[in-house]
C-alpha atoms as a PDB file:
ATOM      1  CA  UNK A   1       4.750 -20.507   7.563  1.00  0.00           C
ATOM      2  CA  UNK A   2       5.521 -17.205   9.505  1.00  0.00           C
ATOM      3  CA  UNK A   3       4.746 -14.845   8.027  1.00  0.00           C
ATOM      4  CA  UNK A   4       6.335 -11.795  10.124  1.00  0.00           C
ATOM      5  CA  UNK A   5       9.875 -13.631   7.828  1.00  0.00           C
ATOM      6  CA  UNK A   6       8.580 -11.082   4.693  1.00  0.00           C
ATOM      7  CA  UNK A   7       8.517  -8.197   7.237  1.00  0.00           C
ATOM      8  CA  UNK A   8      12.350  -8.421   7.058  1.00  0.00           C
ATOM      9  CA  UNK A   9      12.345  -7.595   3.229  1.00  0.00           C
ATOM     10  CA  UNK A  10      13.276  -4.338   2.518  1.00  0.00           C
ATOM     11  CA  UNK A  11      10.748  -1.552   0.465  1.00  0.00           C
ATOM     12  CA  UNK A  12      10.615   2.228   0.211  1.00  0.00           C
ATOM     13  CA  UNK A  13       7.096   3.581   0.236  1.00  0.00           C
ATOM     14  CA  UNK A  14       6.322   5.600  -3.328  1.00  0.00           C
ATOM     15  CA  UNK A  15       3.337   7.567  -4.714  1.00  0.00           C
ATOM     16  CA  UNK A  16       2.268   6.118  -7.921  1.00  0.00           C
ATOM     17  CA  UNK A  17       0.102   8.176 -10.224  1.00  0.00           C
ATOM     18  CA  UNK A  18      -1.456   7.269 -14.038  1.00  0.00           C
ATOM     19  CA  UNK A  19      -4.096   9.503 -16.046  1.00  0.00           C
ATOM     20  CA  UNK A  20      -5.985   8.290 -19.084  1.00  0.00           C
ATOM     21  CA  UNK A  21      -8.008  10.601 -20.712  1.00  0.00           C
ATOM     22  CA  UNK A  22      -9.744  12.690 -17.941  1.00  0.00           C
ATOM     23  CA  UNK A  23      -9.238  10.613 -14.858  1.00  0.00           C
ATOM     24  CA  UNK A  24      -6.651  10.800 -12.706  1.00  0.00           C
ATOM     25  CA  UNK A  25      -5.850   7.900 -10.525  1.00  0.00           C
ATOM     26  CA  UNK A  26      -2.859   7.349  -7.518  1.00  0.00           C
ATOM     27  CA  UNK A  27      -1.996   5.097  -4.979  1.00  0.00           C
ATOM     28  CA  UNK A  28       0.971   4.440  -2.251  1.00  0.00           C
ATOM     29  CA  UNK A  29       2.391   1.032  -2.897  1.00  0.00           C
ATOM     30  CA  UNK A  30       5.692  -0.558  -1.120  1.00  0.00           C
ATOM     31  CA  UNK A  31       7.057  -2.576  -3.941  1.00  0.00           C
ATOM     32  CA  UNK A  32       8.943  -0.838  -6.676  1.00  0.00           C
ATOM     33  CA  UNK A  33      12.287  -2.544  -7.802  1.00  0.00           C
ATOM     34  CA  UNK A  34      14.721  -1.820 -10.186  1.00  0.00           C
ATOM     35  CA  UNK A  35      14.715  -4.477 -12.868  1.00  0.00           C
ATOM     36  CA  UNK A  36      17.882  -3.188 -15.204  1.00  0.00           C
ATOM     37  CA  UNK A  37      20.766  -0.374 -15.249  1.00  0.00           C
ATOM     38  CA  UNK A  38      20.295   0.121 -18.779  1.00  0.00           C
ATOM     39  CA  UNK A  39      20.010   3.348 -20.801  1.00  0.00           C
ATOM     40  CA  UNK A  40      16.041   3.226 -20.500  1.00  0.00           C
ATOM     41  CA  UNK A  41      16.142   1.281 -17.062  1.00  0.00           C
ATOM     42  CA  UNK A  42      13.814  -1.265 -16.221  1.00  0.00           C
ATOM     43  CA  UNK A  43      11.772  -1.161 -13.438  1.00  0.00           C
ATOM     44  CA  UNK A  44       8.291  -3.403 -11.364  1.00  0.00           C
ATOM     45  CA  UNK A  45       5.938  -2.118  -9.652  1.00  0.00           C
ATOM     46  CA  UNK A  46       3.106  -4.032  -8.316  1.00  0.00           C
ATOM     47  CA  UNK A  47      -0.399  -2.699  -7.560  1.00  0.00           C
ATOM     48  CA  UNK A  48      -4.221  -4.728  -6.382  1.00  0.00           C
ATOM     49  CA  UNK A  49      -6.106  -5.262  -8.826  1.00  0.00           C
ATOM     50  CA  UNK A  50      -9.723  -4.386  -7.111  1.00  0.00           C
ATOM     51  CA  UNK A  51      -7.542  -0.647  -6.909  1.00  0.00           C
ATOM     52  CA  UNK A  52      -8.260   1.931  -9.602  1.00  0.00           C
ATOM     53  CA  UNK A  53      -5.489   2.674  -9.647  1.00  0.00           C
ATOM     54  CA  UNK A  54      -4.173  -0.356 -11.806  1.00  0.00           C
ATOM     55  CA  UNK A  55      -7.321  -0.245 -13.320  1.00  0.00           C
ATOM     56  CA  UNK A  56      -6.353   3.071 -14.605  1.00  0.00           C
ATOM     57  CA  UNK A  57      -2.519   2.398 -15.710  1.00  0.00           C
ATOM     58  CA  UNK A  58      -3.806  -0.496 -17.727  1.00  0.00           C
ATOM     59  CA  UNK A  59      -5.964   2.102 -19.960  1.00  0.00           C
ATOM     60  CA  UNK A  60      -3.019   4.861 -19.600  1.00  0.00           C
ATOM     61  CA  UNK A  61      -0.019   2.586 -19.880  1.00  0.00           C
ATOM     62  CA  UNK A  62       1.835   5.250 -18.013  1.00  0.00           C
ATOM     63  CA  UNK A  63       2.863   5.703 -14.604  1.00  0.00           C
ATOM     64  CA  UNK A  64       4.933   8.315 -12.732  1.00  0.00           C
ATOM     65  CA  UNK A  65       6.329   6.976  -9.665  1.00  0.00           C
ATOM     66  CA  UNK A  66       7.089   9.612  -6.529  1.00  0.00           C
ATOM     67  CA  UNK A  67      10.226   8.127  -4.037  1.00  0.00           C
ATOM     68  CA  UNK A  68       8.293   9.369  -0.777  1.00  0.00           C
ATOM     69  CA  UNK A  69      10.786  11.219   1.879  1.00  0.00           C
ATOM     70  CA  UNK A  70      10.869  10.915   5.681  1.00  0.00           C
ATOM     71  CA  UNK A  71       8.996  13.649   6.068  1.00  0.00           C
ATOM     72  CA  UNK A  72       5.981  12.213   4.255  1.00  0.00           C
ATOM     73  CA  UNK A  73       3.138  13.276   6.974  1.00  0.00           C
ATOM     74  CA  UNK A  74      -0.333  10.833   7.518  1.00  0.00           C
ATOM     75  CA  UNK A  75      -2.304  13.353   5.559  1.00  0.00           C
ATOM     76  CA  UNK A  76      -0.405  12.625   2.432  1.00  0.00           C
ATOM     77  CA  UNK A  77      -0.277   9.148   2.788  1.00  0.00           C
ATOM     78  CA  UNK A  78      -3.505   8.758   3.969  1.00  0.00           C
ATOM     79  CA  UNK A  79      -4.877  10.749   1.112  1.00  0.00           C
ATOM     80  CA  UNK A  80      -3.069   8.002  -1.315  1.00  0.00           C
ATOM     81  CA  UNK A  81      -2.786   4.869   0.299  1.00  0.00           C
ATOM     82  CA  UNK A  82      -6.527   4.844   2.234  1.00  0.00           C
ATOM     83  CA  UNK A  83      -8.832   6.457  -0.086  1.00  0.00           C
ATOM     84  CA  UNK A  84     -10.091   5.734  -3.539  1.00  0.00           C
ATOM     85  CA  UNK A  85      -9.428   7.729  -6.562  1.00  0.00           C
ATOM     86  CA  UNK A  86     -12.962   6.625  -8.276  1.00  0.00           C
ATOM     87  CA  UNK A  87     -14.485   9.097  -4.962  1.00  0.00           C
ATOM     88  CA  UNK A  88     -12.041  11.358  -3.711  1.00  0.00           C
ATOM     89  CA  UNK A  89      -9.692  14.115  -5.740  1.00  0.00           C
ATOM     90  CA  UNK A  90      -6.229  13.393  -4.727  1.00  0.00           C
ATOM     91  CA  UNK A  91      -4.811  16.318  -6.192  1.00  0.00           C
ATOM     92  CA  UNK A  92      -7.112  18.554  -4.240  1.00  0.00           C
ATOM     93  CA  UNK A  93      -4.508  20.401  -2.366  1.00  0.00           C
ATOM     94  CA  UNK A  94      -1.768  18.457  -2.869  1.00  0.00           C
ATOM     95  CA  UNK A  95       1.860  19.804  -4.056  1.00  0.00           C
ATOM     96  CA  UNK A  96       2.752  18.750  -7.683  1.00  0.00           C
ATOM     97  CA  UNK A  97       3.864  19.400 -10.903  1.00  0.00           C
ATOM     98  CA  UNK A  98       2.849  18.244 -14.802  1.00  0.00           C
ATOM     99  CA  UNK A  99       5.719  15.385 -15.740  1.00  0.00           C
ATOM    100  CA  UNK A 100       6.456  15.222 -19.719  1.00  0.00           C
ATOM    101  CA  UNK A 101       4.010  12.350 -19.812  1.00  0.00           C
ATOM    102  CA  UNK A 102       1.070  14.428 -19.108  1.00  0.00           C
ATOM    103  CA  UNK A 103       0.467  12.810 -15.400  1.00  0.00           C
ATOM    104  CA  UNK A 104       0.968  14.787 -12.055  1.00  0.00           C
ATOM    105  CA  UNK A 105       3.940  13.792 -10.228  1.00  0.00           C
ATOM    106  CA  UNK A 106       3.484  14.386  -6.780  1.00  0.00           C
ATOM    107  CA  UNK A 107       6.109  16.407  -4.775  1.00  0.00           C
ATOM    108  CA  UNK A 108       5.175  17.102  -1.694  1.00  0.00           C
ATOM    109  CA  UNK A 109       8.049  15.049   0.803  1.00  0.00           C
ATOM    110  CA  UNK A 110       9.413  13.667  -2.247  1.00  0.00           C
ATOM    111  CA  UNK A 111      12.948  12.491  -2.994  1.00  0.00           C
ATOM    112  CA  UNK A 112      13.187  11.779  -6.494  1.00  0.00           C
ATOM    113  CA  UNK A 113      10.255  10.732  -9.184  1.00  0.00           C
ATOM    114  CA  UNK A 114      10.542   8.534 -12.158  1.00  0.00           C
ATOM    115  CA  UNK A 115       8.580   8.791 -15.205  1.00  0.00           C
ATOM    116  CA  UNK A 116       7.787   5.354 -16.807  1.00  0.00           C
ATOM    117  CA  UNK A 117       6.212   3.405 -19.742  1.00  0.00           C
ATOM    118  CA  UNK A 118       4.334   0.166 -19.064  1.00  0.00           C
ATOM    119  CA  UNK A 119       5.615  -2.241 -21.419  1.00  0.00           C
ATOM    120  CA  UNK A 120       4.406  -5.763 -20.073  1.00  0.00           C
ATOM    121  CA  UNK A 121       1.727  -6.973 -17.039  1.00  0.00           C
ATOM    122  CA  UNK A 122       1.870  -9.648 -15.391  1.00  0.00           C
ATOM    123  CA  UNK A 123      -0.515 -11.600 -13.321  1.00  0.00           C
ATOM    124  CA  UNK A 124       0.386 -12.145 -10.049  1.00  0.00           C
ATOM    125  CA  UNK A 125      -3.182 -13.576  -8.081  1.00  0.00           C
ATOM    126  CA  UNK A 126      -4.176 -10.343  -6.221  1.00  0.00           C
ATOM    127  CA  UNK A 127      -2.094  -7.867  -7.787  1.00  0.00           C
ATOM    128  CA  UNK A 128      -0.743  -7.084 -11.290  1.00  0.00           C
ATOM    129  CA  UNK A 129       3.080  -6.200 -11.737  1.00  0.00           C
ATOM    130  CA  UNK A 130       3.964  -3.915 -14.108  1.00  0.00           C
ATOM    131  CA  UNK A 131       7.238  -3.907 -15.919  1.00  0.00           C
ATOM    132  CA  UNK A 132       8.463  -0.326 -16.679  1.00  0.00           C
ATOM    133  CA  UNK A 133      10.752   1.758 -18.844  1.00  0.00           C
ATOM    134  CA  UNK A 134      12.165   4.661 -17.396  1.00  0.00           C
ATOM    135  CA  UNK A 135      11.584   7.503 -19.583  1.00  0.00           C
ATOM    136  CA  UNK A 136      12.839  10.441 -17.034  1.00  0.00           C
ATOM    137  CA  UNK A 137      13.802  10.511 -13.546  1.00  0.00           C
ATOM    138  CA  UNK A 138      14.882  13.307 -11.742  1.00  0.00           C
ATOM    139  CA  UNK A 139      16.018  14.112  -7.998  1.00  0.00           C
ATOM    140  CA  UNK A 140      14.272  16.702  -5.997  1.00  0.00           C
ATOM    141  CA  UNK A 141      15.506  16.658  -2.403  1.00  0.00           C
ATOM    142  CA  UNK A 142      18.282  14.698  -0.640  1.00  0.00           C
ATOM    143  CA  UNK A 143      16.272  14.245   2.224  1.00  0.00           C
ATOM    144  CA  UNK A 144      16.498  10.352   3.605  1.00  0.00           C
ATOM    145  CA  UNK A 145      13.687   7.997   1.782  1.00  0.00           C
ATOM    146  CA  UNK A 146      10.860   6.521   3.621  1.00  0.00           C
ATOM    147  CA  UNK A 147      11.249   3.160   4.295  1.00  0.00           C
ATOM    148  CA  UNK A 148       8.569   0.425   5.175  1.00  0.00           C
ATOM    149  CA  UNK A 149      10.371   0.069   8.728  1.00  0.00           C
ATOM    150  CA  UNK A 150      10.853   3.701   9.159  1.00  0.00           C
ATOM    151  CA  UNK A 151       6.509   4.118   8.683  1.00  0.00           C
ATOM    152  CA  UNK A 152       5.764   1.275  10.967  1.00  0.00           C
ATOM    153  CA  UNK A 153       8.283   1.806  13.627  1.00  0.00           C
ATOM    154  CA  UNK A 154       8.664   5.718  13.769  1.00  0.00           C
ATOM    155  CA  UNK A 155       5.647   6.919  11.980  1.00  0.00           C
ATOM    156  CA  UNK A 156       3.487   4.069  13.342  1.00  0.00           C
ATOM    157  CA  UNK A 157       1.198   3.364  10.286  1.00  0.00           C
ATOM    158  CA  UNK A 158      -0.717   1.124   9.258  1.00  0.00           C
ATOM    159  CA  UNK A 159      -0.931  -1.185   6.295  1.00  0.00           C
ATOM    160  CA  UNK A 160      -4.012  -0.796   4.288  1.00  0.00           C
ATOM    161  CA  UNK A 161      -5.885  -4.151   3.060  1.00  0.00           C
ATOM    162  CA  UNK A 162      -5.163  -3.750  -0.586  1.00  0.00           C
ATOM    163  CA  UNK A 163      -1.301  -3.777   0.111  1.00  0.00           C
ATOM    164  CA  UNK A 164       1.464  -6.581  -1.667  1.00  0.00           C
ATOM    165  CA  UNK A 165       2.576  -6.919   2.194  1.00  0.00           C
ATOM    166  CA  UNK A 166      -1.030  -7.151   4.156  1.00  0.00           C
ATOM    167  CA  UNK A 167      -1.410  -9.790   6.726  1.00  0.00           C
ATOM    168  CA  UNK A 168      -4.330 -10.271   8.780  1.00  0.00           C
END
């Protein structure tokens, strides 16, 4: 199989963030996809499991999802997609505000955020999709979104391990 075929698909990059109780948790991922148009819209997202991260939004059953923008810099997504939220504050300096659902939504080079409820897992080998209802969403900027393509061909970055599209 070659696998380079998958590079074709299309993704956005996002900031995903979840609290329960005291603990704050966040990751990047590349795959959220909306599911539904409806009045509460739909939506999957699909995180590792070894990442606290969906640790954390299977005790929280929350998740705020930030649409990353262009100017997303490597400090950002380095802070979210290459370090661990069980060792390292993410919030520590970074721009965001309190959504309705008690979790930060980050908006630092953010387009637009969505404000979710899980309401179903599913178990997917390494990772675990979660299916979401919308519960807000909101645009911030009109800047242009940050593609997958647009971080490895302009940016240059690299995909961490724990990534849905990780190939050795």
């Amino acid at each position: 199989m070659q696998k380079e075929a998958f590079f074709k698909l299309s993704y956005g990059l996002y900031i995903i963030t979840t609290k329960y109780e005291e603990h704050f948790a966040g990751c990047v991922v590349n795959t959220v996809v909306q599911a539904t148009a409806e009045k509460k819209p739909k939506l999957l997202v699909t995180v590792n499991k070894e990442n606290n991260t969906n640790i954390t939004m299977k005790q929280a059953k929350k998740v705020n999802i930030s649409v990353l923008s262009q100017d997303a810099d490597m400090l950002l997504i380095g802070k979210f997609g290459f370090r661990s939220s069980k060792d390292f504050d993410k919030l520590d300096g970074t721009e965001h505000i309190m959504g309705k659902n008690n979790i930060p939504i980050i908006t630092k080079a953010t387009s637009s955020y969505i404000e979710a409820n899980i309401i179903n897992e599913i178990d997917c080998g390494t990772h675990t999709v979660f299916v979401l209802e919308a519960e807000e969403a909101k645009i911030i900027s009109d800047k242009p979104v940050l593609t997958y393509d647009y971080y490895h061909n302009v940016i240059k970055g690299k995909t961490p391990p724990k990534a849905s599209s990780f190939s050795i």
